[in-house]
N, C-alpha and C. Protein backbone atom coordinates (compact mmCIF):
# COMPACT_ATOMS: atom_id res chain seq x y z
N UNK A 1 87.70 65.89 -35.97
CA UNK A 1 86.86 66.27 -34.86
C UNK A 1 85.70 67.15 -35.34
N UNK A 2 86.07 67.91 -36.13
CA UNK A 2 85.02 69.28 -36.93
C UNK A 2 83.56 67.88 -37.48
N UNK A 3 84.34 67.17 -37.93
CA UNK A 3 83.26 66.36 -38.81
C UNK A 3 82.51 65.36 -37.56
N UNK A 4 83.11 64.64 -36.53
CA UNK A 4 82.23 64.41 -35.65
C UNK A 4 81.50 65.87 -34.81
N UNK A 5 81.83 66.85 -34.83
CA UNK A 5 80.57 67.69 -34.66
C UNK A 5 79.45 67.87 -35.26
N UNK A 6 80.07 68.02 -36.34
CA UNK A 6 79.01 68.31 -37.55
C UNK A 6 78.15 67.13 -38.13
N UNK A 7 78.42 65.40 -37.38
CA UNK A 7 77.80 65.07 -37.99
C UNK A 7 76.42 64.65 -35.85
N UNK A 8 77.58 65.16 -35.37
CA UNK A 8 76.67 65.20 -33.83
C UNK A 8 75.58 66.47 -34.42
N UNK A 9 75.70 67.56 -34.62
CA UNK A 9 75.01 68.84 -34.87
C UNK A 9 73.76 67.99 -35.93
N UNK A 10 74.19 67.27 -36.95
CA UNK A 10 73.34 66.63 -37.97
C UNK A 10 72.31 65.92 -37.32
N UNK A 11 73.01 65.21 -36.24
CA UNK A 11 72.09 63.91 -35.81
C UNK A 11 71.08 64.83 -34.59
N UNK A 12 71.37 65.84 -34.38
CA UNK A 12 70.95 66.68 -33.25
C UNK A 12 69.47 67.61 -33.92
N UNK A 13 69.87 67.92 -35.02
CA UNK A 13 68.68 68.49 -35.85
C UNK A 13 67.56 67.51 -36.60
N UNK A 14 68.60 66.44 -36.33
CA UNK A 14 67.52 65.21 -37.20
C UNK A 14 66.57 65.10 -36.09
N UNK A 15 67.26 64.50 -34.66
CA UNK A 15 66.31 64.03 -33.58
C UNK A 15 65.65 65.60 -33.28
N UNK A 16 65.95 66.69 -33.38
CA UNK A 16 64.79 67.92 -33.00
C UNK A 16 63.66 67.83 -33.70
N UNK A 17 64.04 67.58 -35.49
CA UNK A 17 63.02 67.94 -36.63
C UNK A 17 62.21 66.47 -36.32
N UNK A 18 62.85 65.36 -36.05
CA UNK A 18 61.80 64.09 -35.97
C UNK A 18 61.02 63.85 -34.28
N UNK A 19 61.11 64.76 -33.73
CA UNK A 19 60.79 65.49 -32.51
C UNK A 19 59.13 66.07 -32.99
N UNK A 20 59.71 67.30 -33.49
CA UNK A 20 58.93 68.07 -34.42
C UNK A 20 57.77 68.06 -35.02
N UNK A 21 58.21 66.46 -35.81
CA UNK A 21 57.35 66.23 -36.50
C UNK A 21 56.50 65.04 -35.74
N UNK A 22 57.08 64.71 -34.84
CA UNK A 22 55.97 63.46 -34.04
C UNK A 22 54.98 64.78 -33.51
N UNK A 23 55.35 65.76 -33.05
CA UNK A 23 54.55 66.34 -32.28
C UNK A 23 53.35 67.07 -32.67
N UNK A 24 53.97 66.95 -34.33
CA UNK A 24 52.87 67.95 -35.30
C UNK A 24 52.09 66.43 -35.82
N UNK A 25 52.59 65.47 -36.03
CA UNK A 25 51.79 63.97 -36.13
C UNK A 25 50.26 63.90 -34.85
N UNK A 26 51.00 64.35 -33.50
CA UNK A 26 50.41 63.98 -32.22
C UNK A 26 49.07 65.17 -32.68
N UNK A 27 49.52 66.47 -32.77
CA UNK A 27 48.37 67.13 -32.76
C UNK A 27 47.55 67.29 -33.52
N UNK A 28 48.10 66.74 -35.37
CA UNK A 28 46.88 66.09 -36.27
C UNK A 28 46.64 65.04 -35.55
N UNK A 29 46.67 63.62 -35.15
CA UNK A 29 45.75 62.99 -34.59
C UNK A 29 44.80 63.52 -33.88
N UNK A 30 45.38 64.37 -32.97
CA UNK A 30 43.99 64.45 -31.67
C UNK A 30 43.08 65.89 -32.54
N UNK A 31 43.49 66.48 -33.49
CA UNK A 31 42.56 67.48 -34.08
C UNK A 31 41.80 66.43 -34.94
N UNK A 32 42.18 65.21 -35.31
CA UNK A 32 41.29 64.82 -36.14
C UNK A 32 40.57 63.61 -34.81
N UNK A 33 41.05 63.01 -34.06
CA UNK A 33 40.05 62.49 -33.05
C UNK A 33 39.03 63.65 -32.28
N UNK A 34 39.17 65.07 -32.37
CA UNK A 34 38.28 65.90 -31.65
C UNK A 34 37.24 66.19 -32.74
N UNK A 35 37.70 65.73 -34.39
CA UNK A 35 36.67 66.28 -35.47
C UNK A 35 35.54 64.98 -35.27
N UNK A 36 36.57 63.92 -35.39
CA UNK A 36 35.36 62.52 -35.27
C UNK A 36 34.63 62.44 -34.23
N UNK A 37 35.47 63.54 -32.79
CA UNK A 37 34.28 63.34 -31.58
C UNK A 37 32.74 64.14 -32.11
N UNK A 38 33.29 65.11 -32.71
CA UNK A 38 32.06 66.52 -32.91
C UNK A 38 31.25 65.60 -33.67
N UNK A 39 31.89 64.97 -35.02
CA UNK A 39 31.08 64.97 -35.84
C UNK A 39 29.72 63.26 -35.35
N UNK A 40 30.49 62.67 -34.08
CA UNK A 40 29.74 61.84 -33.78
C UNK A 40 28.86 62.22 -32.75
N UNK A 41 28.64 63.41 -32.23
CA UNK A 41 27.94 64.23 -31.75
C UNK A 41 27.07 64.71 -32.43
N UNK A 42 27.73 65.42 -33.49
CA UNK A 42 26.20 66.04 -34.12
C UNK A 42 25.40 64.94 -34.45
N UNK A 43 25.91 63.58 -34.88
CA UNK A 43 25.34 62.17 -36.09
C UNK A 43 24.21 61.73 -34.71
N UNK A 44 24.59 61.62 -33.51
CA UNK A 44 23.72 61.25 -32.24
C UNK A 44 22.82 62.41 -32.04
N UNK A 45 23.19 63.89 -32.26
CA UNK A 45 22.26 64.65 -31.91
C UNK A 45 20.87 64.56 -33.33
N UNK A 46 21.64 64.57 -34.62
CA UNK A 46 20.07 64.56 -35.39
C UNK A 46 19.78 63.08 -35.45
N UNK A 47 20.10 61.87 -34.95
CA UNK A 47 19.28 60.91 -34.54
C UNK A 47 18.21 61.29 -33.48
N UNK A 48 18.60 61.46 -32.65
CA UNK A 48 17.72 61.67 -31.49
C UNK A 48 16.50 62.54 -31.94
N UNK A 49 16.84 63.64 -32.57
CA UNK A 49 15.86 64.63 -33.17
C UNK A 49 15.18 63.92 -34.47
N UNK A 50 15.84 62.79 -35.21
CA UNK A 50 14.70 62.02 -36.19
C UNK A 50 13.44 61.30 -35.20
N UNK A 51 14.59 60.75 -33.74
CA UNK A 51 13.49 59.70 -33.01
C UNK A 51 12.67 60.46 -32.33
N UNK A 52 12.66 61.31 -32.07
CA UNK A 52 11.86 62.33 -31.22
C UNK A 52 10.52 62.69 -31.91
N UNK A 53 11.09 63.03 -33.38
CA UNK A 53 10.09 63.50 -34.84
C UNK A 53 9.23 62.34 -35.23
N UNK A 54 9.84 61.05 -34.99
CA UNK A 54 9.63 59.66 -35.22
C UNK A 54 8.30 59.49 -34.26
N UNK A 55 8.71 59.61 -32.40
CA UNK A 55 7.88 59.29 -31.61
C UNK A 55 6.53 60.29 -32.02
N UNK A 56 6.86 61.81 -32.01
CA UNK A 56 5.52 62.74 -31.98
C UNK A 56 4.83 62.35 -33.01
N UNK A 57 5.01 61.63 -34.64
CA UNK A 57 4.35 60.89 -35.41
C UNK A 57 3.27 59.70 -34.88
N UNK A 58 4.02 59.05 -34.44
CA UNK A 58 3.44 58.28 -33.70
C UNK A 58 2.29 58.19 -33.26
N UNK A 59 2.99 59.23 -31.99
CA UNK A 59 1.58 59.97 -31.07
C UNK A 59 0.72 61.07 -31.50
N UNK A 60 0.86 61.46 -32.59
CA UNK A 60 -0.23 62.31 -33.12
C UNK A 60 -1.42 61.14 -33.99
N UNK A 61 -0.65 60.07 -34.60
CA UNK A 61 -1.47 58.88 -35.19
C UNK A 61 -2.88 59.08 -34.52
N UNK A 62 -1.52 58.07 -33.12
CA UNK A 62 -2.86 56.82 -32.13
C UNK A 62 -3.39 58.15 -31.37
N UNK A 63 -3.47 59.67 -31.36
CA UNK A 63 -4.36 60.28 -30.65
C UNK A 63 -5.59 60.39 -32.09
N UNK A 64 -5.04 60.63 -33.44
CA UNK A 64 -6.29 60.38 -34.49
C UNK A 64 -7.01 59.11 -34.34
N UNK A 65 -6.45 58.19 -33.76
CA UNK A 65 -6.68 57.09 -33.55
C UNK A 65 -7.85 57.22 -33.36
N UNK A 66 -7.72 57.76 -31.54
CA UNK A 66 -8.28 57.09 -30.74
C UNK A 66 -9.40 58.41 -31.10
N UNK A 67 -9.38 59.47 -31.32
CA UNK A 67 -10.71 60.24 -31.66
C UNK A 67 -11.61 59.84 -32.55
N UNK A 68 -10.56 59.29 -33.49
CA UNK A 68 -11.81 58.58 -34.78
C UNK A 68 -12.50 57.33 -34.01
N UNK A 69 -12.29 56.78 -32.91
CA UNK A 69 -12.51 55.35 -32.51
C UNK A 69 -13.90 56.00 -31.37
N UNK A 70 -13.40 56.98 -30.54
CA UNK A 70 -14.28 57.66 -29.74
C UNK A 70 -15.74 58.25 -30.83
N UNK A 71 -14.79 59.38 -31.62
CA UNK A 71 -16.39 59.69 -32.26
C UNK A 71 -17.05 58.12 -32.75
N UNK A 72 -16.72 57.42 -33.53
CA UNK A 72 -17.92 56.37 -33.94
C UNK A 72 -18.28 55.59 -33.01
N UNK A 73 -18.17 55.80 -31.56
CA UNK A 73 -18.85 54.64 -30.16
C UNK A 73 -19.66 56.02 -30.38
N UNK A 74 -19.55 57.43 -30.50
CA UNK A 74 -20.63 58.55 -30.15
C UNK A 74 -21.69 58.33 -31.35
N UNK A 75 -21.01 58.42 -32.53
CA UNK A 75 -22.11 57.70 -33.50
C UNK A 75 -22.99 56.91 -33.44
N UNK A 76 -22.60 55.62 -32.79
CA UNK A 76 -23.33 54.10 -32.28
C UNK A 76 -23.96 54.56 -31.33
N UNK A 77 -24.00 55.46 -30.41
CA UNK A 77 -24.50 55.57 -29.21
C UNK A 77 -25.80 56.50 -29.68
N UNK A 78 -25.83 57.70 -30.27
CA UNK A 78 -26.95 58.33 -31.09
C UNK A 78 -27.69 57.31 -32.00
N UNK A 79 -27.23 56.57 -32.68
CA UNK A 79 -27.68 55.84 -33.52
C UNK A 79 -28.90 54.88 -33.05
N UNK A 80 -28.06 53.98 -31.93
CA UNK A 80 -29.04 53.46 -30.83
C UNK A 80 -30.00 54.11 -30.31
N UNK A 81 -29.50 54.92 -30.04
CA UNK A 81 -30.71 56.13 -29.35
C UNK A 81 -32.12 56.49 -30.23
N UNK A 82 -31.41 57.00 -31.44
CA UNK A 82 -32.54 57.02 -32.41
C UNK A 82 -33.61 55.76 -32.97
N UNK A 83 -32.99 54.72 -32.98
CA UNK A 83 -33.54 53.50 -33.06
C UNK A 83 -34.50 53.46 -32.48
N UNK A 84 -34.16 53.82 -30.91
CA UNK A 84 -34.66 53.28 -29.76
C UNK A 84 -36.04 53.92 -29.60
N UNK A 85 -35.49 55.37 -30.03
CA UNK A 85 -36.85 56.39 -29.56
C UNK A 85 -37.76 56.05 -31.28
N UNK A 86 -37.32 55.56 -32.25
CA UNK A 86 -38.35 55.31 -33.12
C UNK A 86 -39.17 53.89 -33.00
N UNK A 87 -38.53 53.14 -32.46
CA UNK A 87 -39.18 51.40 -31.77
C UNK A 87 -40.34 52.37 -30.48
N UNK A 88 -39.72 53.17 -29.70
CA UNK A 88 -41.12 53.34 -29.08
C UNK A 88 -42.34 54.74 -29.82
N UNK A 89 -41.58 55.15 -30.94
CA UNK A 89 -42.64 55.89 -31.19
C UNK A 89 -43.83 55.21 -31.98
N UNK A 90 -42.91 53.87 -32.75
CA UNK A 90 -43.65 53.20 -32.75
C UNK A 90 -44.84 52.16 -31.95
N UNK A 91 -44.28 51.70 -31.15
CA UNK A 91 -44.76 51.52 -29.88
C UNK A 91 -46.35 52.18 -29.62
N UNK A 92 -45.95 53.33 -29.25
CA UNK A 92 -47.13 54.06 -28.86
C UNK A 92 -47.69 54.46 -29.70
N UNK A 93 -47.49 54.77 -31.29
CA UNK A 93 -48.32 54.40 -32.21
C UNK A 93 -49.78 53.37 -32.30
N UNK A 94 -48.54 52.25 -32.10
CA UNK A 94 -49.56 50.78 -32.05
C UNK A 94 -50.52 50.80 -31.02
N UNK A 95 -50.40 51.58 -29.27
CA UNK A 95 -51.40 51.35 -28.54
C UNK A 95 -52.20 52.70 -28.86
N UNK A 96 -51.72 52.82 -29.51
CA UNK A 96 -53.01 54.57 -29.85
C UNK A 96 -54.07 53.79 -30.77
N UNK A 97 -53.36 53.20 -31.68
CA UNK A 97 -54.40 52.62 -32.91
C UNK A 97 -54.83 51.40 -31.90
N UNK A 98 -54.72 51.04 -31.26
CA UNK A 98 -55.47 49.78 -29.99
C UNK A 98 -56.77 50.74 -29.63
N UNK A 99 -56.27 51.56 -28.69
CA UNK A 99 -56.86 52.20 -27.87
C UNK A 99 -58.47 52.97 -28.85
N UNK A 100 -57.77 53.19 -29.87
CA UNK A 100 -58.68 53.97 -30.87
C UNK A 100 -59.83 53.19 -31.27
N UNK A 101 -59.11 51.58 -31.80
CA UNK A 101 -60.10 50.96 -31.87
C UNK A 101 -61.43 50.37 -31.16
N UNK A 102 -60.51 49.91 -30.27
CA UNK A 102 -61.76 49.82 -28.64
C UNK A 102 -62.82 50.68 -28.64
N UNK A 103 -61.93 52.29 -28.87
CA UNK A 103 -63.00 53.27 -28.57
C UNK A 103 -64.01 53.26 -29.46
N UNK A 104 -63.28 52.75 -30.66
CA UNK A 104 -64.64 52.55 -32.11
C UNK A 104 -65.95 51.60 -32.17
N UNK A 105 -65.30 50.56 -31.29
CA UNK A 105 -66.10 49.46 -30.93
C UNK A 105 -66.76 49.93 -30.45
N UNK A 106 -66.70 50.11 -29.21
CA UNK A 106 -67.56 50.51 -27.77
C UNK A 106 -68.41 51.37 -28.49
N UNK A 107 -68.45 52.79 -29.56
CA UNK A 107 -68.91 53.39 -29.66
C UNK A 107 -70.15 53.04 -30.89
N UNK A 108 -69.61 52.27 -31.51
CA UNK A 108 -70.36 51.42 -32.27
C UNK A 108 -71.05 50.69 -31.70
N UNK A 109 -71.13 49.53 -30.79
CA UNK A 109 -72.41 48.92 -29.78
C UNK A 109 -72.46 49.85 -29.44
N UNK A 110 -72.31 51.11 -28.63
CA UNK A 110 -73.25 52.15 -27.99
C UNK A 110 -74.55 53.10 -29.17
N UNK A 111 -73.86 52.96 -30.57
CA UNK A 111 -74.77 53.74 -31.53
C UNK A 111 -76.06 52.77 -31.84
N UNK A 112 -75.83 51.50 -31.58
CA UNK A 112 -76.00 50.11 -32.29
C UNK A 112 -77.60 50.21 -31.14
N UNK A 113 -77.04 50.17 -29.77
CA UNK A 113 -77.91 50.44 -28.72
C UNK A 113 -79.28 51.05 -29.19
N UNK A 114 -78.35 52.53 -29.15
CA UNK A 114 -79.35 53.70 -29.30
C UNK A 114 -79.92 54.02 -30.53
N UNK A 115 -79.60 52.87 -31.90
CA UNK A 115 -80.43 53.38 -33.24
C UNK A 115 -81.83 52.91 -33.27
N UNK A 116 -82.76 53.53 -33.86
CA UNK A 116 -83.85 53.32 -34.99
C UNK A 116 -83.99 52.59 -36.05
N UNK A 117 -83.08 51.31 -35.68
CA UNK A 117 -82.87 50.80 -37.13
C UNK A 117 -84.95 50.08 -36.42
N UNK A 118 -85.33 49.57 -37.80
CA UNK A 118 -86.56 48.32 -37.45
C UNK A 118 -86.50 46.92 -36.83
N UNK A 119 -85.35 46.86 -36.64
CA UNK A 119 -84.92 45.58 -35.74
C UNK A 119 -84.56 45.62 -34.60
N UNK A 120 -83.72 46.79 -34.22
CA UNK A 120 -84.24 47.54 -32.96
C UNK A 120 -85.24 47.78 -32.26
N UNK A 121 -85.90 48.17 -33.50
CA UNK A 121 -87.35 48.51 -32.84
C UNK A 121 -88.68 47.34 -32.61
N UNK A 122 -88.41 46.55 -33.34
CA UNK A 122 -88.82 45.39 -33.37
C UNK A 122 -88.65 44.07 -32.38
N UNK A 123 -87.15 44.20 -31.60
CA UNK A 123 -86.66 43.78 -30.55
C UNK A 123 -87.68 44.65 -29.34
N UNK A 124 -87.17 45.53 -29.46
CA UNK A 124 -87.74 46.78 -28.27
C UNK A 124 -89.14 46.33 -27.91
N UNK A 125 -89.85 46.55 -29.23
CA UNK A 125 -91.84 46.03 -29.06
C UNK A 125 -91.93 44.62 -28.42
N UNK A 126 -91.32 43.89 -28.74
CA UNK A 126 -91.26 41.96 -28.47
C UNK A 126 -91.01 42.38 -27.13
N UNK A 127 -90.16 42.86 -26.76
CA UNK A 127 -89.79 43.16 -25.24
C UNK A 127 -91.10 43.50 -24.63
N UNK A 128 -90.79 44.56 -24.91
CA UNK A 128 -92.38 45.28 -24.09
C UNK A 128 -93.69 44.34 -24.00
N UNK A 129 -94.07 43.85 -25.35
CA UNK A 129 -95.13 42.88 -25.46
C UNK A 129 -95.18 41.97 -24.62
N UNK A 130 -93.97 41.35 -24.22
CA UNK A 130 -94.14 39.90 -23.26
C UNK A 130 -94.24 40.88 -22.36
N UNK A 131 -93.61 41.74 -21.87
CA UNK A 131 -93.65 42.14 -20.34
C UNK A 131 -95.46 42.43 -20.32
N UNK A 132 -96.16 42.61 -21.16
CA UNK A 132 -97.46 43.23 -21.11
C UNK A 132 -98.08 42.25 -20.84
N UNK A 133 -98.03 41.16 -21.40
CA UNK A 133 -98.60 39.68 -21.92
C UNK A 133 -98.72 38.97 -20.34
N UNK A 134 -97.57 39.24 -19.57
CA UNK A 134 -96.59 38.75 -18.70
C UNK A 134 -97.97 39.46 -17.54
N UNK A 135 -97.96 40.49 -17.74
CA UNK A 135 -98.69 41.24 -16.56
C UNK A 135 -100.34 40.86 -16.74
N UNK A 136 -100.90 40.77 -17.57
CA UNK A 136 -102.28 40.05 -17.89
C UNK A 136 -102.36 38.75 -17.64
N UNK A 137 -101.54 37.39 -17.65
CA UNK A 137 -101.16 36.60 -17.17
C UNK A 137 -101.46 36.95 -15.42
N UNK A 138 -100.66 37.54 -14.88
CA UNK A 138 -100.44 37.73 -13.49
C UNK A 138 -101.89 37.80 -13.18
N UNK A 139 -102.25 38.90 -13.97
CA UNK A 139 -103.53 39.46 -13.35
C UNK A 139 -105.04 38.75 -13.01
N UNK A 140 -104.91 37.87 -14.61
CA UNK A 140 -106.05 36.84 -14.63
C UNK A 140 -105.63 35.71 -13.73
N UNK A 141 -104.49 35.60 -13.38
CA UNK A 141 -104.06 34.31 -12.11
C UNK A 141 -104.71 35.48 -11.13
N UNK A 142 -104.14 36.15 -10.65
CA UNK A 142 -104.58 36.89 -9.05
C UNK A 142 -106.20 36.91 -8.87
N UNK A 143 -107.13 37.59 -9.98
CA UNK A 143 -108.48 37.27 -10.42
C UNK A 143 -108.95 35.96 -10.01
N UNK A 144 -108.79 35.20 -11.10
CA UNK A 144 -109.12 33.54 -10.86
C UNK A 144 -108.72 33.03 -9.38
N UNK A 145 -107.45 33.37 -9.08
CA UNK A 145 -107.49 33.15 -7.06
C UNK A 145 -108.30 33.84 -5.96
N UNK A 146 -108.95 35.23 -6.51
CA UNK A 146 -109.59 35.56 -5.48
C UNK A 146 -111.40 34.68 -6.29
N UNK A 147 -111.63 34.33 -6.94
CA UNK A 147 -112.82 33.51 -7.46
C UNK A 147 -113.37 34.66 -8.43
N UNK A 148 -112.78 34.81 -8.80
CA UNK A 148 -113.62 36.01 -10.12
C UNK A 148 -113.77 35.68 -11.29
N UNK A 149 -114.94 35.09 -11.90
CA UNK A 149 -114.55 34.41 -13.06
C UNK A 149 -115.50 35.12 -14.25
């Protein structure tokens, strides 16, 4: 009887200690399922913080982007501008030297008019002469019509 106690007492410490040890089994598992939760926490948290670092890359780019794209339409737009205002400075260049010339002309037949050259003057006398010629004519007709001979 002693020995079926002792081997009940045996089998009694076996099932406590294999008790025991499931339970110390149970709570390494879940200490090591709470390490793999953390550690897949932190692995999602510095992802998120690469994609985050990832996106502001990004968007710091296409804002260089778009400034480098803005200043050179501001470039093109001065550029044009300057073009534009040198096509009309030219421009009004060209009707100044028009205008200038005309005035050279005109002022030239007006000197041309009023010179002393001998051909001038020579024109001038021929003029006068017929008109003189012209009036003695008249005169010896008006004469000869009233019978004056």
């Amino acid at each position: 009887k002693k020995a079926d106690e002792a081997k009940k007492t045996a089998e009694a410490k076996k099932a406590e200690e294999k008790q025991l040890a499931d339970i110390a089994k149970k709570k390494a598992e879940e200490e090591a399922k709470k390490a793999a939760e953390e550690e897949a926490k932190k692995a999602a948290a510095e992802e998120a913080k690469k994609k985050i670092v990832e996106d502001a890359k990004k968007k710091a780019a296409e804002d260089a982007k778009k400034k480098a794209e803005a200043e050179e339409a501001k470039k093109k737009v001065a550029e044009d501008a300057k073009k534009k205002a040198a096509a009309d400075a030219a421009k009004k260049k060209a009707q100044d030297a028009a205008r200038k010339s005309a005035e050279d002309k005109k002022a030239q037949a007006l000197a041309d008019l009023l010179s002393d050259t001998p051909e001038r003057q020579q024109a001038l006398a021929d003029e006068q002469g017929d008109e003189v010629a012209g009036s003695y004519d008249d005169l010896i007709r008006a004469r000869a019509a009233e019978g004056w001979a």
